[in-house]
PDB file of N, CA and C in Angstrom:
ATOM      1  N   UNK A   1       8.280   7.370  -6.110  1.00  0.00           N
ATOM      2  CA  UNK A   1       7.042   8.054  -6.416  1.00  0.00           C
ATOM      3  C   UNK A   1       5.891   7.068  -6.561  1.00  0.00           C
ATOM      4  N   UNK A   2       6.287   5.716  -7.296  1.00  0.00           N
ATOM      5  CA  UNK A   2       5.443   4.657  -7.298  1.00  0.00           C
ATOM      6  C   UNK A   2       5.496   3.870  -6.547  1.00  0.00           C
ATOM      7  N   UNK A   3       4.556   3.396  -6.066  1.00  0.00           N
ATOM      8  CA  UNK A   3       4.375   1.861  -5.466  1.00  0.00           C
ATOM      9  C   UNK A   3       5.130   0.878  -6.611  1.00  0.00           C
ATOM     10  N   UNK A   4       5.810  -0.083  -5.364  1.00  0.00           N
ATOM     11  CA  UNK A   4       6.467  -0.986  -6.497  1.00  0.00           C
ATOM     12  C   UNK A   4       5.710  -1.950  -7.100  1.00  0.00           C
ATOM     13  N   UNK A   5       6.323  -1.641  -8.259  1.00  0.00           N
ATOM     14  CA  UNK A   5       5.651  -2.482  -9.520  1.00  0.00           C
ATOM     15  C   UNK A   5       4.233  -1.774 -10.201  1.00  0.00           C
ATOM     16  N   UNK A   6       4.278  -0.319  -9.667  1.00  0.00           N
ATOM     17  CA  UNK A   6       3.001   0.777 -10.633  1.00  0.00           C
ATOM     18  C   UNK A   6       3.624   1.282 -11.412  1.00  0.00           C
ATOM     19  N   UNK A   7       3.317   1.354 -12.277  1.00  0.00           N
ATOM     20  CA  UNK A   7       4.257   2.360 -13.038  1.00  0.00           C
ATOM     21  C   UNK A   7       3.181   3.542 -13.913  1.00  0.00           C
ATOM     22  N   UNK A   8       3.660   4.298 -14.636  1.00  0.00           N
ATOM     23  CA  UNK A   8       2.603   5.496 -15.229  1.00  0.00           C
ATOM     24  C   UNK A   8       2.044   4.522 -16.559  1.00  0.00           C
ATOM     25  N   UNK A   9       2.391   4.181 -17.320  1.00  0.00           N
ATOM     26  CA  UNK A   9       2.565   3.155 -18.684  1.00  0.00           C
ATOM     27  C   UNK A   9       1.036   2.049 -17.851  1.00  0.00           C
ATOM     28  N   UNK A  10       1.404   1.313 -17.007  1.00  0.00           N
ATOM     29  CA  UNK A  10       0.286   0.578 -16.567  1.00  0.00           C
ATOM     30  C   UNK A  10      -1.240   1.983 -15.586  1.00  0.00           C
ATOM     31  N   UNK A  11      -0.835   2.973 -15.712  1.00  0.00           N
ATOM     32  CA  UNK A  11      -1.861   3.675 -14.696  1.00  0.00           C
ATOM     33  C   UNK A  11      -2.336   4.330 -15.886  1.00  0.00           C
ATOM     34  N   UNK A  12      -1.733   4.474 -17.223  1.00  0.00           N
ATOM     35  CA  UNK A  12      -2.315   4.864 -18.265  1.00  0.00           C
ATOM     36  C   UNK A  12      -3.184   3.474 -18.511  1.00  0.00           C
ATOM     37  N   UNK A  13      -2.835   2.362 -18.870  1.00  0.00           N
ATOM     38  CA  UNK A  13      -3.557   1.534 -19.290  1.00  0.00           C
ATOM     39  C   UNK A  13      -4.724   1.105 -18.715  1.00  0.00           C
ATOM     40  N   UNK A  14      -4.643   1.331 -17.328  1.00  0.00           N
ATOM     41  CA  UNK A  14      -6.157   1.217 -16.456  1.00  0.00           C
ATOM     42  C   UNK A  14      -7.100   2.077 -16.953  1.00  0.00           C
ATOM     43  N   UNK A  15      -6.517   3.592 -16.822  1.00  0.00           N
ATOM     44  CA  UNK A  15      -7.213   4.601 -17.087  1.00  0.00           C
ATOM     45  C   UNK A  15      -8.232   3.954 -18.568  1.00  0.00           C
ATOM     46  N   UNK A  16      -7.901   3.654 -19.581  1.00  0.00           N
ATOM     47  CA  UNK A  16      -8.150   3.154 -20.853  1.00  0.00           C
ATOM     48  C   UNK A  16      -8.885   2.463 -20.720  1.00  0.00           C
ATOM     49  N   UNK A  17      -9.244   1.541 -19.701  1.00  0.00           N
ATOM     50  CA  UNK A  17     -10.388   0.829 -19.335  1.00  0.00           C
ATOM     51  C   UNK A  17     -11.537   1.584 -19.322  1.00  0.00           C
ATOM     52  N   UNK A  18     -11.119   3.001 -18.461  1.00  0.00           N
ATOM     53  CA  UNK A  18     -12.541   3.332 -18.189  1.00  0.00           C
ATOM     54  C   UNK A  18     -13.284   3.452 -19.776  1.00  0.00           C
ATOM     55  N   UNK A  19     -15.062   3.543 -19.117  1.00  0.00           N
ATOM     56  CA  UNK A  19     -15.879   3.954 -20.420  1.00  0.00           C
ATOM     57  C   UNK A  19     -16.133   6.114 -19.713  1.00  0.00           C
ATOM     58  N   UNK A  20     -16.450   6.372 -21.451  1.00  0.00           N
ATOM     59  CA  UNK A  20     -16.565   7.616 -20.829  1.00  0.00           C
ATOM     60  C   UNK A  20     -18.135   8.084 -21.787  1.00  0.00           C
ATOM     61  N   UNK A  21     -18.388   9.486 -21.445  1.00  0.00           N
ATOM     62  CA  UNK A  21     -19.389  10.012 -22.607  1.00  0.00           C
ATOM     63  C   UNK A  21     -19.107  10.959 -23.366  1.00  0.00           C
ATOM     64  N   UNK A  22     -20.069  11.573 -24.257  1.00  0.00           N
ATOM     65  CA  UNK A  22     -19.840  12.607 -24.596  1.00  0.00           C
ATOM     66  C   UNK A  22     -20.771  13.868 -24.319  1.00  0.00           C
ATOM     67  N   UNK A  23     -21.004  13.892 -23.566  1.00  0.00           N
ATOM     68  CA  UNK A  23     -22.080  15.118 -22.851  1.00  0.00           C
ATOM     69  C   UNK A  23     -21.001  16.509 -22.603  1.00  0.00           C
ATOM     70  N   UNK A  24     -21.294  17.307 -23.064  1.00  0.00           N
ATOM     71  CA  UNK A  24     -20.600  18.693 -22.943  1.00  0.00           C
ATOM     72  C   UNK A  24     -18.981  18.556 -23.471  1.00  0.00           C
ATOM     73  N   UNK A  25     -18.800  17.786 -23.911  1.00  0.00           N
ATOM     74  CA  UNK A  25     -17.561  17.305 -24.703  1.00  0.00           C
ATOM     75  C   UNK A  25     -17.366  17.016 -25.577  1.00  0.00           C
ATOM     76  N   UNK A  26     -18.475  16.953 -26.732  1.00  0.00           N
ATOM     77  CA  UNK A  26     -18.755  16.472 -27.918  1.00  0.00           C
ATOM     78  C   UNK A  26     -18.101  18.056 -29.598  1.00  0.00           C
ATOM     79  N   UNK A  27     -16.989  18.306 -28.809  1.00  0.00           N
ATOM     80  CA  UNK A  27     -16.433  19.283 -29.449  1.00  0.00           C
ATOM     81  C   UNK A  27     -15.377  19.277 -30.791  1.00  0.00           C
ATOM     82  N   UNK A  28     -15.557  19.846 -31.719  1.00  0.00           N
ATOM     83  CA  UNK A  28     -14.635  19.824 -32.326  1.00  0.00           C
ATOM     84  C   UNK A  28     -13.174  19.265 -31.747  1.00  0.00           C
ATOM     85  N   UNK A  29     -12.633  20.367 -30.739  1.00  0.00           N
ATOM     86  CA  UNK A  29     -11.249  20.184 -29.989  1.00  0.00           C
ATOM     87  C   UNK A  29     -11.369  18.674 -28.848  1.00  0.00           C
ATOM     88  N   UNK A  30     -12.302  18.423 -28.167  1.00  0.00           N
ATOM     89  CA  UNK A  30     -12.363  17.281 -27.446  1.00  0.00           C
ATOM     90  C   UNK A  30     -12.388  16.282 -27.382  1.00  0.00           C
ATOM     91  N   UNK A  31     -13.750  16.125 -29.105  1.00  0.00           N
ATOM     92  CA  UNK A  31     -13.760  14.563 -29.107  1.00  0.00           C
ATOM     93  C   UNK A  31     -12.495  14.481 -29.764  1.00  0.00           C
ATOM     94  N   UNK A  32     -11.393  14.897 -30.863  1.00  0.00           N
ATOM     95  CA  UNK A  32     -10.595  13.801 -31.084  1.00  0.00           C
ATOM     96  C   UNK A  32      -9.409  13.552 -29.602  1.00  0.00           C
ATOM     97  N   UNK A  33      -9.468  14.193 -28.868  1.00  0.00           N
ATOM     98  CA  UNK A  33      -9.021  13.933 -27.733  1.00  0.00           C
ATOM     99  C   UNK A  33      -9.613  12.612 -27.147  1.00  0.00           C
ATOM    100  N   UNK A  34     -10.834  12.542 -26.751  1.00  0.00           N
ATOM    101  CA  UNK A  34     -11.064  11.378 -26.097  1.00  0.00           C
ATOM    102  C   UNK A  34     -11.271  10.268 -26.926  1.00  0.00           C
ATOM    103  N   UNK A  35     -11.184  10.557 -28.354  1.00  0.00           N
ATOM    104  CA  UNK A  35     -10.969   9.273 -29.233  1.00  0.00           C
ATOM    105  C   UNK A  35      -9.449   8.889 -29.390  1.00  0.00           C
ATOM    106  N   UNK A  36      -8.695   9.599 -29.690  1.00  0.00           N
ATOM    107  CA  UNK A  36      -7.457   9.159 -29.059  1.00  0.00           C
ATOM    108  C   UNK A  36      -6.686   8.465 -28.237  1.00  0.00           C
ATOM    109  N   UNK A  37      -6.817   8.998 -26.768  1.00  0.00           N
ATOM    110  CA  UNK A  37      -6.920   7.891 -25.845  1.00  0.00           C
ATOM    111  C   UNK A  37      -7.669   6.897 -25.125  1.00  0.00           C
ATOM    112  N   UNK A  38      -9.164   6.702 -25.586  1.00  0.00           N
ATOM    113  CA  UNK A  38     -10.069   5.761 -25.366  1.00  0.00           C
ATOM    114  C   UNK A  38      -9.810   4.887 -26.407  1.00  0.00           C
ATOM    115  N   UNK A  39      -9.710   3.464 -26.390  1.00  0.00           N
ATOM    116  CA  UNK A  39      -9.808   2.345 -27.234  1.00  0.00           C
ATOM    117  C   UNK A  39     -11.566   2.661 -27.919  1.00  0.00           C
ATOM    118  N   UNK A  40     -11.580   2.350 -28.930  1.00  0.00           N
ATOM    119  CA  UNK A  40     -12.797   2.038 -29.674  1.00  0.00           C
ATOM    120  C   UNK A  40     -14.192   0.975 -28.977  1.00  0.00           C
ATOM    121  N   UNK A  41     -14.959   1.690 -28.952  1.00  0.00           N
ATOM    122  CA  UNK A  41     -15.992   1.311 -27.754  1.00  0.00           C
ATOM    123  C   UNK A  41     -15.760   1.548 -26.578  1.00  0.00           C
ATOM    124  N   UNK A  42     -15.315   2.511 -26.136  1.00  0.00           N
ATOM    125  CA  UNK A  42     -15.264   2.896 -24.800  1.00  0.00           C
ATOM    126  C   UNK A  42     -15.965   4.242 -25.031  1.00  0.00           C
ATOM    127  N   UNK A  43     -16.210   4.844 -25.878  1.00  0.00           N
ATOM    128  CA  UNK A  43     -16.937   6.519 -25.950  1.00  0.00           C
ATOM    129  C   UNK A  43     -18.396   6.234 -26.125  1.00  0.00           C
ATOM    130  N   UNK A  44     -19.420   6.370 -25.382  1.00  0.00           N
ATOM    131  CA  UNK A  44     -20.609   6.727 -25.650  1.00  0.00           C
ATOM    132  C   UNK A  44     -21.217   8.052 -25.488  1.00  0.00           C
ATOM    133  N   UNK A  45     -22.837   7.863 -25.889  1.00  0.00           N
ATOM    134  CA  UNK A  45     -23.315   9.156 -26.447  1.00  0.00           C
ATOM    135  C   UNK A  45     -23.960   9.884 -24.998  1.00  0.00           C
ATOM    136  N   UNK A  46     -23.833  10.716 -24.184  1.00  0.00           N
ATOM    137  CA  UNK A  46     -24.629  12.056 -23.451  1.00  0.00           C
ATOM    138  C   UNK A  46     -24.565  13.077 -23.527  1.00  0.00           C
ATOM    139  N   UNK A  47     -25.861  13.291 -22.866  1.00  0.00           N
ATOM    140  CA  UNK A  47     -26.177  14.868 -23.158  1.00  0.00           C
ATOM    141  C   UNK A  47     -25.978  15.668 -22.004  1.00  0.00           C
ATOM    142  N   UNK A  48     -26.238  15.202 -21.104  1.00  0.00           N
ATOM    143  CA  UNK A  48     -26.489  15.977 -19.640  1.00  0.00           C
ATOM    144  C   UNK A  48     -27.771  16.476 -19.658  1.00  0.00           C
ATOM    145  N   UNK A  49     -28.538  16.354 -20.168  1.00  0.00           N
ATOM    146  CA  UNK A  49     -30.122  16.589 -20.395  1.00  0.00           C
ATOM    147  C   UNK A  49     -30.451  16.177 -19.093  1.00  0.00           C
ATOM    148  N   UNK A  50     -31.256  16.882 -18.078  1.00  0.00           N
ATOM    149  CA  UNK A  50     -31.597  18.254 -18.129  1.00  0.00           C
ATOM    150  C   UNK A  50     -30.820  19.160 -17.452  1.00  0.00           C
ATOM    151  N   UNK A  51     -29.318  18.677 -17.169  1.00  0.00           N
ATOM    152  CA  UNK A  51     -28.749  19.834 -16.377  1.00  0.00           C
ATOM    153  C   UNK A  51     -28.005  20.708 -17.479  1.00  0.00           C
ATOM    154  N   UNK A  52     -28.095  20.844 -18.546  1.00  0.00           N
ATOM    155  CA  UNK A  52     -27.313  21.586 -19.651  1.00  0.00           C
ATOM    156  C   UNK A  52     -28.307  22.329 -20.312  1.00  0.00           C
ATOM    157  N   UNK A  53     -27.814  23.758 -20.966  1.00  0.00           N
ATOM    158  CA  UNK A  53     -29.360  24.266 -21.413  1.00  0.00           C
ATOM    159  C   UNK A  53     -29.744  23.264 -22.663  1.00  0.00           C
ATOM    160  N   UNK A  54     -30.836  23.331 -22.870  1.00  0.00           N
ATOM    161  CA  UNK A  54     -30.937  23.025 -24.272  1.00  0.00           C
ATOM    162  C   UNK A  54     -29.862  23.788 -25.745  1.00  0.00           C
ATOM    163  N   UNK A  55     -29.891  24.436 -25.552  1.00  0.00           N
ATOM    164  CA  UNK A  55     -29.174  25.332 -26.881  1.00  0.00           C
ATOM    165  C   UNK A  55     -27.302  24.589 -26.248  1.00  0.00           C
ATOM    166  N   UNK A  56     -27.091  24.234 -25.481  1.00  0.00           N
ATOM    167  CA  UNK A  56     -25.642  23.744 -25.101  1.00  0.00           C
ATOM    168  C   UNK A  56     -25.280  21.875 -25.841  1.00  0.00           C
ATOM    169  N   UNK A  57     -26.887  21.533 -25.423  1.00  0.00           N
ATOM    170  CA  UNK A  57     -26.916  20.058 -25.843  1.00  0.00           C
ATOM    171  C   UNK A  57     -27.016  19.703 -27.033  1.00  0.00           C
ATOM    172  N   UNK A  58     -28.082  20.818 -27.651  1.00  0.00           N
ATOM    173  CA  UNK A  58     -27.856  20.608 -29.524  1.00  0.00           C
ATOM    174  C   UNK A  58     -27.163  20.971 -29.963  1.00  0.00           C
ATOM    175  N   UNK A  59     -26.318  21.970 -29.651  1.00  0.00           N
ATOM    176  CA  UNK A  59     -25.135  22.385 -29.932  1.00  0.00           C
ATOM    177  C   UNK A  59     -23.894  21.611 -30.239  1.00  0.00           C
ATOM    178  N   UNK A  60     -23.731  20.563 -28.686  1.00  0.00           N
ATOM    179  CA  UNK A  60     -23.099  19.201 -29.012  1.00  0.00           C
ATOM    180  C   UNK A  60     -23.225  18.182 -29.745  1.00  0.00           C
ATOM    181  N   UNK A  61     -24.661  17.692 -29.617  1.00  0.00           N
ATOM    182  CA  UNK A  61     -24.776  16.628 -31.024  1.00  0.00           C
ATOM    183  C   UNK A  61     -24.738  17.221 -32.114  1.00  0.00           C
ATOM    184  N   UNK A  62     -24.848  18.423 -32.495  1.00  0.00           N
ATOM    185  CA  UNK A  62     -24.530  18.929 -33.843  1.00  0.00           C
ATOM    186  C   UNK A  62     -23.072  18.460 -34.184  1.00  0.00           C
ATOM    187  N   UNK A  63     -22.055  18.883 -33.139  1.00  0.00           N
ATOM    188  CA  UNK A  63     -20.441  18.668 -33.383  1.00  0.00           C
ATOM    189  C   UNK A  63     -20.805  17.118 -33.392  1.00  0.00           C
ATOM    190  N   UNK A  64     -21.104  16.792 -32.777  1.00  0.00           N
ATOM    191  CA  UNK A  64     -21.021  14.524 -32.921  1.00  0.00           C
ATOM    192  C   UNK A  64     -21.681  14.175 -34.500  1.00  0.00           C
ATOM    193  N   UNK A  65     -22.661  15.010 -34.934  1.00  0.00           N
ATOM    194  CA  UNK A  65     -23.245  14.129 -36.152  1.00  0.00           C
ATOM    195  C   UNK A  65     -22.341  14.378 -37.307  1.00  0.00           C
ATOM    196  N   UNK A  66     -21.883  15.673 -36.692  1.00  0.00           N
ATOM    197  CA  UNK A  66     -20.729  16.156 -37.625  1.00  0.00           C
ATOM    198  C   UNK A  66     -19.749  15.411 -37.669  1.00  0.00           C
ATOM    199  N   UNK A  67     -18.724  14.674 -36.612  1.00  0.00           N
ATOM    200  CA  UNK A  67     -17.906  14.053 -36.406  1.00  0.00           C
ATOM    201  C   UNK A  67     -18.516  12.530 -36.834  1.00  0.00           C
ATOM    202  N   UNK A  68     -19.632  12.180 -36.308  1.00  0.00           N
ATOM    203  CA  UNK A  68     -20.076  10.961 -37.471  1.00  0.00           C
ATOM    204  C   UNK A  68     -19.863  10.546 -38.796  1.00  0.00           C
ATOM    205  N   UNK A  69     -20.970  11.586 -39.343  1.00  0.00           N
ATOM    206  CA  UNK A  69     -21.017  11.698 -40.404  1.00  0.00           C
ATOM    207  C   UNK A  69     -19.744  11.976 -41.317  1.00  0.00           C
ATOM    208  N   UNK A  70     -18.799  12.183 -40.733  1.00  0.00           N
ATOM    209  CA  UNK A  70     -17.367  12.519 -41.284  1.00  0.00           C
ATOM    210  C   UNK A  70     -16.332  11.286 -40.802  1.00  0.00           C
ATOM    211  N   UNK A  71     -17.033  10.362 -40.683  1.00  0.00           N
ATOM    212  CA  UNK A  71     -15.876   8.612 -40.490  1.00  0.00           C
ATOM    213  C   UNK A  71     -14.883   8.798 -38.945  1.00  0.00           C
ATOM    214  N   UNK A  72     -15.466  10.326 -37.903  1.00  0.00           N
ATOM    215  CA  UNK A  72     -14.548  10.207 -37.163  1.00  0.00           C
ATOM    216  C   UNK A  72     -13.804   8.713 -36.738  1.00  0.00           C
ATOM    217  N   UNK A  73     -12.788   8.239 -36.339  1.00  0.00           N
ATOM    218  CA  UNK A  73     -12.470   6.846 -35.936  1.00  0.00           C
ATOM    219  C   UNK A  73     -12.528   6.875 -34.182  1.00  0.00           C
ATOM    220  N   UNK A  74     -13.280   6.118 -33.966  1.00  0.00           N
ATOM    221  CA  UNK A  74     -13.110   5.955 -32.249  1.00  0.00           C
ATOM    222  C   UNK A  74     -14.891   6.001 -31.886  1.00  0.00           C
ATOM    223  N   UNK A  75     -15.484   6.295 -32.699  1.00  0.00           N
ATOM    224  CA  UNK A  75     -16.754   6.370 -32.398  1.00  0.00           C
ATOM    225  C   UNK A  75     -18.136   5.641 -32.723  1.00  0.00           C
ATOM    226  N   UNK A  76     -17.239   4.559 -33.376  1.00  0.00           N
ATOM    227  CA  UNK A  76     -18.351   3.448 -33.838  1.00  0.00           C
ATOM    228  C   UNK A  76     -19.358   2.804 -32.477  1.00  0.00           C
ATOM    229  N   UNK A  77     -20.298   2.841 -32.667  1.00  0.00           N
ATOM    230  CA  UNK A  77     -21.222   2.678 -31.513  1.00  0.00           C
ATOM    231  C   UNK A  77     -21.419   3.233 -30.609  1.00  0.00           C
ATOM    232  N   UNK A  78     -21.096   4.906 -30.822  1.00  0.00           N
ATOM    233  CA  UNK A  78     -21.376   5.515 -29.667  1.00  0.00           C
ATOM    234  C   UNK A  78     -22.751   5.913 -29.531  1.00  0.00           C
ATOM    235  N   UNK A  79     -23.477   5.871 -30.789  1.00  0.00           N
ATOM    236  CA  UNK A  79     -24.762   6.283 -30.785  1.00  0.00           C
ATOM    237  C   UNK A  79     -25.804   4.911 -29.890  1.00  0.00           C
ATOM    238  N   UNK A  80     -24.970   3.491 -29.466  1.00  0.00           N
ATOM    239  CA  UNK A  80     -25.929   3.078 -29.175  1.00  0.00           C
ATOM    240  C   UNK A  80     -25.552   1.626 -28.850  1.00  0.00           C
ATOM    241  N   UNK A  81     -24.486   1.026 -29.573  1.00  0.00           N
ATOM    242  CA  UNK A  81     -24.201   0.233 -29.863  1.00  0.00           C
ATOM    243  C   UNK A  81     -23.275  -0.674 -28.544  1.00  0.00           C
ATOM    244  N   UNK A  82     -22.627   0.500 -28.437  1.00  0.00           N
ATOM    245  CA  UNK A  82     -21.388   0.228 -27.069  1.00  0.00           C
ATOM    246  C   UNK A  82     -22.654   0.365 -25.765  1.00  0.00           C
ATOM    247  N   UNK A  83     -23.429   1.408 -25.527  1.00  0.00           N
ATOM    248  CA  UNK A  83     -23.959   1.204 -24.495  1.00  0.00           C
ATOM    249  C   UNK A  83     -24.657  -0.487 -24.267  1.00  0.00           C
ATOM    250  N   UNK A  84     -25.167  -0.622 -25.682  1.00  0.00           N
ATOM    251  CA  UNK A  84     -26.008  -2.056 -25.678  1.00  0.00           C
ATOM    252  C   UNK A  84     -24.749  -3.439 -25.382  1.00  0.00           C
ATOM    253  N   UNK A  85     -23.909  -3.011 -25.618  1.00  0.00           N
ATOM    254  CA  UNK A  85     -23.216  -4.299 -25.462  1.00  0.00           C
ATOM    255  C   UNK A  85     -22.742  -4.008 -23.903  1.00  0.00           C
ATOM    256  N   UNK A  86     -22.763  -3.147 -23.401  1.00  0.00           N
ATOM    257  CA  UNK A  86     -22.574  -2.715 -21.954  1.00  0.00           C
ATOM    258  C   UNK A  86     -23.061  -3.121 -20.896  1.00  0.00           C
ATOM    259  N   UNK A  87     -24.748  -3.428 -21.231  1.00  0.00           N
ATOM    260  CA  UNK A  87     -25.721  -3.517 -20.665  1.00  0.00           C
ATOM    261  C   UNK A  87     -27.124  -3.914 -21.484  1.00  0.00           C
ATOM    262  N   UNK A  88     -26.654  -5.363 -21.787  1.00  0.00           N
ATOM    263  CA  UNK A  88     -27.747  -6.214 -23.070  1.00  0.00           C
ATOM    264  C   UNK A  88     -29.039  -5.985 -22.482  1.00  0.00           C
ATOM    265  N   UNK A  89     -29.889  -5.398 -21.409  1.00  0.00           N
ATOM    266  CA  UNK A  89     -31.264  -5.507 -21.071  1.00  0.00           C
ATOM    267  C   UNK A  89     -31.315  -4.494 -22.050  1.00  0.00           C
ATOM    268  N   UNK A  90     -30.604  -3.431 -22.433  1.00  0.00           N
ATOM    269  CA  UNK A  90     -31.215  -2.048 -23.079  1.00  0.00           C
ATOM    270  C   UNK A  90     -31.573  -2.569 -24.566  1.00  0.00           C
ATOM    271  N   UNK A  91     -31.119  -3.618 -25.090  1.00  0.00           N
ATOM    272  CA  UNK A  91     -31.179  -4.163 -26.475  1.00  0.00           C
ATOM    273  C   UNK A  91     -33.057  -4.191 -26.770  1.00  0.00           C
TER     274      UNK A  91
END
């Protein structure tokens, strides 16, 4: 099923590399999902602004400030911090 020497264990661990956001995902049920399997600094903050209505996007950062403000774990610097170390011109 694999190429030799791929295995699922290493195609998970790539995956883990990626960075992701939180635009339309910023849910009760989702984010601890993608904090889970994202390492810490890999989750940053979107909105999808302007393709999401407005009432969809505040809706979401409501669930994120909520999940902030409540010590979620996995989300330290998503407000800003991880993007900046991502891409130091934004500093």
């Amino acid at each position: 099923m694999f190429t030799e020497g791929v295995t699922a264990d290493g195609i998970l661990e790539e995956l883990r590399g990626f960075y992701v956001d939180t635009a339309l995902s910023a849910t009760p049920t989702a984010l601890p999902s993608l904090t889970a399997f994202f390492p810490p600094g890999h989750v940053l903050y979107g909105s999808d602004h302007p393709f999401a209505a407005e009432a969809w996007g505040t809706g979401f950062d409501r669930y994120l400030d909520e999940a902030l403000a409540a010590g979620h774990p996995g989300l330290e610097g998503v407000d800003r911090a991880t993007a900046e170390a991502l891409i130091p011109r934004l500093r």
